[in-house]
Protein backbone atom coordinates (compact mmCIF):
# COMPACT_ATOMS: atom_id res chain seq x y z
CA UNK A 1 -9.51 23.27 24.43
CA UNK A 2 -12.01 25.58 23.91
CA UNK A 3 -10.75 28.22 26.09
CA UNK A 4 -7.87 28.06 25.27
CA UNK A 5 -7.97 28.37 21.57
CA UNK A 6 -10.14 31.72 22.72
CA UNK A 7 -7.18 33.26 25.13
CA UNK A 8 -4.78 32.47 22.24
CA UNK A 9 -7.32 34.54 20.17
CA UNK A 10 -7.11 37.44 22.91
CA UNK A 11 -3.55 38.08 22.61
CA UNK A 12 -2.31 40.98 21.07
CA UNK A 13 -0.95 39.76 17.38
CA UNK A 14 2.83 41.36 17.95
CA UNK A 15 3.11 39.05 21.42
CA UNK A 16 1.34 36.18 19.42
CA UNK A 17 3.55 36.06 16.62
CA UNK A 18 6.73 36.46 19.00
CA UNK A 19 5.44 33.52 21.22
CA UNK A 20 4.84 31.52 18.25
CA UNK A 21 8.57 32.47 16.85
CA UNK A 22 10.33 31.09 20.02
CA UNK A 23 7.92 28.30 20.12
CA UNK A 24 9.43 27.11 16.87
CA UNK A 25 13.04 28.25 17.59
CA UNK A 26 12.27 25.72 20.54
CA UNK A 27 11.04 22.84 18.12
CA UNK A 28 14.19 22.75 16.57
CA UNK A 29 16.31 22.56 19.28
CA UNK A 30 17.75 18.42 19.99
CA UNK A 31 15.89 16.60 22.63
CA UNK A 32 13.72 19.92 23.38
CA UNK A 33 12.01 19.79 20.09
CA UNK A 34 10.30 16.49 20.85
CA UNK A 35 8.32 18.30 23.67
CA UNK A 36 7.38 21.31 21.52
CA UNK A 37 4.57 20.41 19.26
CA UNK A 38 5.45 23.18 16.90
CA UNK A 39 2.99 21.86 13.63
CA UNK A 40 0.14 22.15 16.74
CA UNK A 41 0.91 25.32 17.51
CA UNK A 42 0.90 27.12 13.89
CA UNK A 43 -2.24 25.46 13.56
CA UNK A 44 -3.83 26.86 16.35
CA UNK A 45 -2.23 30.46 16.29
CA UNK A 46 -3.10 30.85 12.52
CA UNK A 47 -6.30 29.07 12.84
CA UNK A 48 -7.69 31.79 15.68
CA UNK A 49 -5.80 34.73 14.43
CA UNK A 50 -7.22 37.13 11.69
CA UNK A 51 -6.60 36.24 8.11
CA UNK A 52 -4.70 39.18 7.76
CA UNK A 53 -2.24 37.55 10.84
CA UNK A 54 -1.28 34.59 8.30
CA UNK A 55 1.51 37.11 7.40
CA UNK A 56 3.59 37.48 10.13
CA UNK A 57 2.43 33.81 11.39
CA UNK A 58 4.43 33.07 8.58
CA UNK A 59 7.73 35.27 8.93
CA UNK A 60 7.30 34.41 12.68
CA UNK A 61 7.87 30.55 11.91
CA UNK A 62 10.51 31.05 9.44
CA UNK A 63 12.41 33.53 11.23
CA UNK A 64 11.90 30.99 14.03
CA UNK A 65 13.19 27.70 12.65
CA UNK A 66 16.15 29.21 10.83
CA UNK A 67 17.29 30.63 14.31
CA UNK A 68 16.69 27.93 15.94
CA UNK A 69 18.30 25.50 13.55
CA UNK A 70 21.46 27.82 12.83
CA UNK A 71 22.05 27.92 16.79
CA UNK A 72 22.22 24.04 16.36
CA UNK A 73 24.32 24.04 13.31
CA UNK A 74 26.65 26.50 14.98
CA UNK A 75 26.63 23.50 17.86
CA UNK A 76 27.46 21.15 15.70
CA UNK A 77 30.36 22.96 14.25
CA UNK A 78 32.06 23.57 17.43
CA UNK A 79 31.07 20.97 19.93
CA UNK A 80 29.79 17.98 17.89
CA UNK A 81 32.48 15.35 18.80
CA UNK A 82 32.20 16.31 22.55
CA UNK A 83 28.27 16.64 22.35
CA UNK A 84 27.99 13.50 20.47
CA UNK A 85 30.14 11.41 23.17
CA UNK A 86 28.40 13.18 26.28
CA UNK A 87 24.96 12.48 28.30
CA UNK A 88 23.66 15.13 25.45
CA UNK A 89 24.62 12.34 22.75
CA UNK A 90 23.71 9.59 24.54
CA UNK A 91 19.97 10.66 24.96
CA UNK A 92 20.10 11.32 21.48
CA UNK A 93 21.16 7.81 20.97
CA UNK A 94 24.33 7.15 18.69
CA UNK A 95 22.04 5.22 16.08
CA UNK A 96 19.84 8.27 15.46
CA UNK A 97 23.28 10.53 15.08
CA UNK A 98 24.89 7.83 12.66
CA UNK A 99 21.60 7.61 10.40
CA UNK A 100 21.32 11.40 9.94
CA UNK A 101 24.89 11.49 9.39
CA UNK A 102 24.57 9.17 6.62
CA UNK A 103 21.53 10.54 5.41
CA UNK A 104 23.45 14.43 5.02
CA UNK A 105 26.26 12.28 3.27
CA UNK A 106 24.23 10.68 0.64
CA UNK A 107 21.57 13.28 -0.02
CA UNK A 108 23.47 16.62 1.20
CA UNK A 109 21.50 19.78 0.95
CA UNK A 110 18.33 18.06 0.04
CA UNK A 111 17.79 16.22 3.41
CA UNK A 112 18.36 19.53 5.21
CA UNK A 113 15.69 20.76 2.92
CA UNK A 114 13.24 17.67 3.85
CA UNK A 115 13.84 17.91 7.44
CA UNK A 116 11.36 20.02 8.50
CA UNK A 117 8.82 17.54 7.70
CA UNK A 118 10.50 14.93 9.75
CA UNK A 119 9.90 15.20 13.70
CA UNK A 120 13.44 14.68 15.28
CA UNK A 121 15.59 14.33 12.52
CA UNK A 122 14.48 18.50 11.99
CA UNK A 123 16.28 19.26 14.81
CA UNK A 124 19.47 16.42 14.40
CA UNK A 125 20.08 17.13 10.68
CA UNK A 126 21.30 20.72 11.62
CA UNK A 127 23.70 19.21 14.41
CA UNK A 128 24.92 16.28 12.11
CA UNK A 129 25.57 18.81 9.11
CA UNK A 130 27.58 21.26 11.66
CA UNK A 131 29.50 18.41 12.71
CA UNK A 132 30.13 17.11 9.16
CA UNK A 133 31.43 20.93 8.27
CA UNK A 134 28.65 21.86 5.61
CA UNK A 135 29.00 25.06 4.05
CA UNK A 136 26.79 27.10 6.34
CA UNK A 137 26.16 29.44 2.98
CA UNK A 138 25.02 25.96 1.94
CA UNK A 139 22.92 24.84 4.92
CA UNK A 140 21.07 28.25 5.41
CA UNK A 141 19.89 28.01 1.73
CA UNK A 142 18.33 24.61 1.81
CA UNK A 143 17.27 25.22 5.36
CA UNK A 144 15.17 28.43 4.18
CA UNK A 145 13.82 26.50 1.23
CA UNK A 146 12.52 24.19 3.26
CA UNK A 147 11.17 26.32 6.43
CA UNK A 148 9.45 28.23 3.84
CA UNK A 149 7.59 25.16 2.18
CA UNK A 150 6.61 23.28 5.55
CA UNK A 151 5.32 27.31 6.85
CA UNK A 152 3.85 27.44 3.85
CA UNK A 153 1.78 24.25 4.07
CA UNK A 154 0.94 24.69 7.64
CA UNK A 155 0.00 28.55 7.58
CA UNK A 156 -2.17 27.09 4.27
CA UNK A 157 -3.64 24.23 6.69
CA UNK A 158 -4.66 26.83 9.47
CA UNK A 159 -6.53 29.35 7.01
CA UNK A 160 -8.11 26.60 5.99
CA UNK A 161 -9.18 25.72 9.44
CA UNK A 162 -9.99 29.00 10.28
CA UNK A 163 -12.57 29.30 7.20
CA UNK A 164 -14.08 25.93 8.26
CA UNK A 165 -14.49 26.90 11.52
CA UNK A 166 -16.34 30.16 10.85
CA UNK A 167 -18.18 28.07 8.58
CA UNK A 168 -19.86 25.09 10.43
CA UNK A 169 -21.90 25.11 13.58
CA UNK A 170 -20.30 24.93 16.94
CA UNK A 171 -17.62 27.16 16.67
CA UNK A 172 -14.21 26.36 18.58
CA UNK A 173 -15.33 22.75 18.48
CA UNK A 174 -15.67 23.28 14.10
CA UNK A 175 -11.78 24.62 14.87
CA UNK A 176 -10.38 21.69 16.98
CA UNK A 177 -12.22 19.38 14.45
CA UNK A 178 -10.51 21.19 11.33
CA UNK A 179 -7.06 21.23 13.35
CA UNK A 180 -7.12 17.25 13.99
CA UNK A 181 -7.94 17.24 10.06
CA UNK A 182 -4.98 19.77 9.14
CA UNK A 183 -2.59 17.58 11.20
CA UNK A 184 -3.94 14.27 9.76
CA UNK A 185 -3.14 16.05 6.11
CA UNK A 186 0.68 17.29 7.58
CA UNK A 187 0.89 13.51 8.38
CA UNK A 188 0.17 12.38 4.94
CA UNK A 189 2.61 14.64 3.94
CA UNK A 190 5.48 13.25 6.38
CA UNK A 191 5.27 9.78 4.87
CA UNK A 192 5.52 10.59 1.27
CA UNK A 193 8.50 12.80 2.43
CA UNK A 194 9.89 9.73 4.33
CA UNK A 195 9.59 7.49 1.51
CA UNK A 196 11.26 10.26 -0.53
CA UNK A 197 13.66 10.08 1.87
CA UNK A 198 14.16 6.58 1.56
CA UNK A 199 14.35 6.65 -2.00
CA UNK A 200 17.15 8.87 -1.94
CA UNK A 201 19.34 7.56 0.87
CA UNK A 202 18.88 3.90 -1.48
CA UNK A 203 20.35 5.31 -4.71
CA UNK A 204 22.79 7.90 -2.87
């Protein structure tokens, strides 16, 4: 882990911020997204990078997920009935499609806004809301809104990592240490968004 945070390091910053763009283009792609640890990888590009890099980490992500999600939405708008009853759908499971149906029905724009800070649904919500015929106008706002907040948070979680790191003895090992921590903090933050979540698809 060591090394590798280093190479990462190495990399010029235009080739690291494009890498880390597709990366999360990737991550919120159906079914691909759950082998792209996108949360990891901010983390450890911001985290290595110089503070000035938190910048463009940041546009990089963005630009990223928006892509990546309005390829999905686009999806959703003109093959969601076939996708939904084809292998594609099926490894998706029809329970998972149903509940973030019904989740876009009761909450709308605000679950599309949550969804980056829930792993799967970030990459089904899009799909389900092309499907359902949202108002891309619509979708790209709340999608922004939240890209921008979950970025933010992570890109804040790196720098803070980064600090630590150059901080305590040991070097890379103070980084991995102050990564595990930044994740354990983006977890705390999924479950009070999940019981958001659950507040609002009770009342919807």
């Amino acid at each position: 882990m060591q090394d590798q945070l280093t190479r990462i390091g190495e990399l010029p910053p235009g080739l690291l911020m494009t890498a880390l763009g597709v990366v999360m283009l990737l991550d919120a792609i159906p079914l691909v997204g759950v082998l792209v640890p996108g949360d990891v990888a901010v983390l450890a590009v911001v985290g290595v990078s110089r503070p000035a890099a938190g910048v463009g980490a940041y546009a990089a992500v963005v630009a990223g997920c928006l892509s990546g999600w309005s390829m999905t939405f686009l999806a959703g708008r003109l093959f969601g009935d076939r996708m939904r009853h084809s292998r594609v759908g099926s490894w998706i499971g029809e329970a998972r499609w149903t509940a973030a149906e019904g989740v876009l029905r009761r909450g709308g724009g605000r679950m599309v806004l949550v969804a980056p800070f829930l792993p799967v649904f970030n990459a089904l919500l899009p799909l389900a809301a092309g499907g359902l015929r949202m108002s891309y106008r619509r979708f790209l706002a709340s999608a922004a809104l939240g890209a921008a907040l979950w970025t933010g948070l992570y890109v804040l979680l790196g720098s803070l990592g980064r600090v630590l790191g150059g901080l305590l003895p040991g070097g890379s090992f103070a980084m991995v240490g102050t990564m595990t921590v930044g994740l354990l903090l983006g977890g705390l933050v999924l479950l009070a968004t999940r019981r958001r979540l659950r507040a609002v698809t009770a009342t919807g």
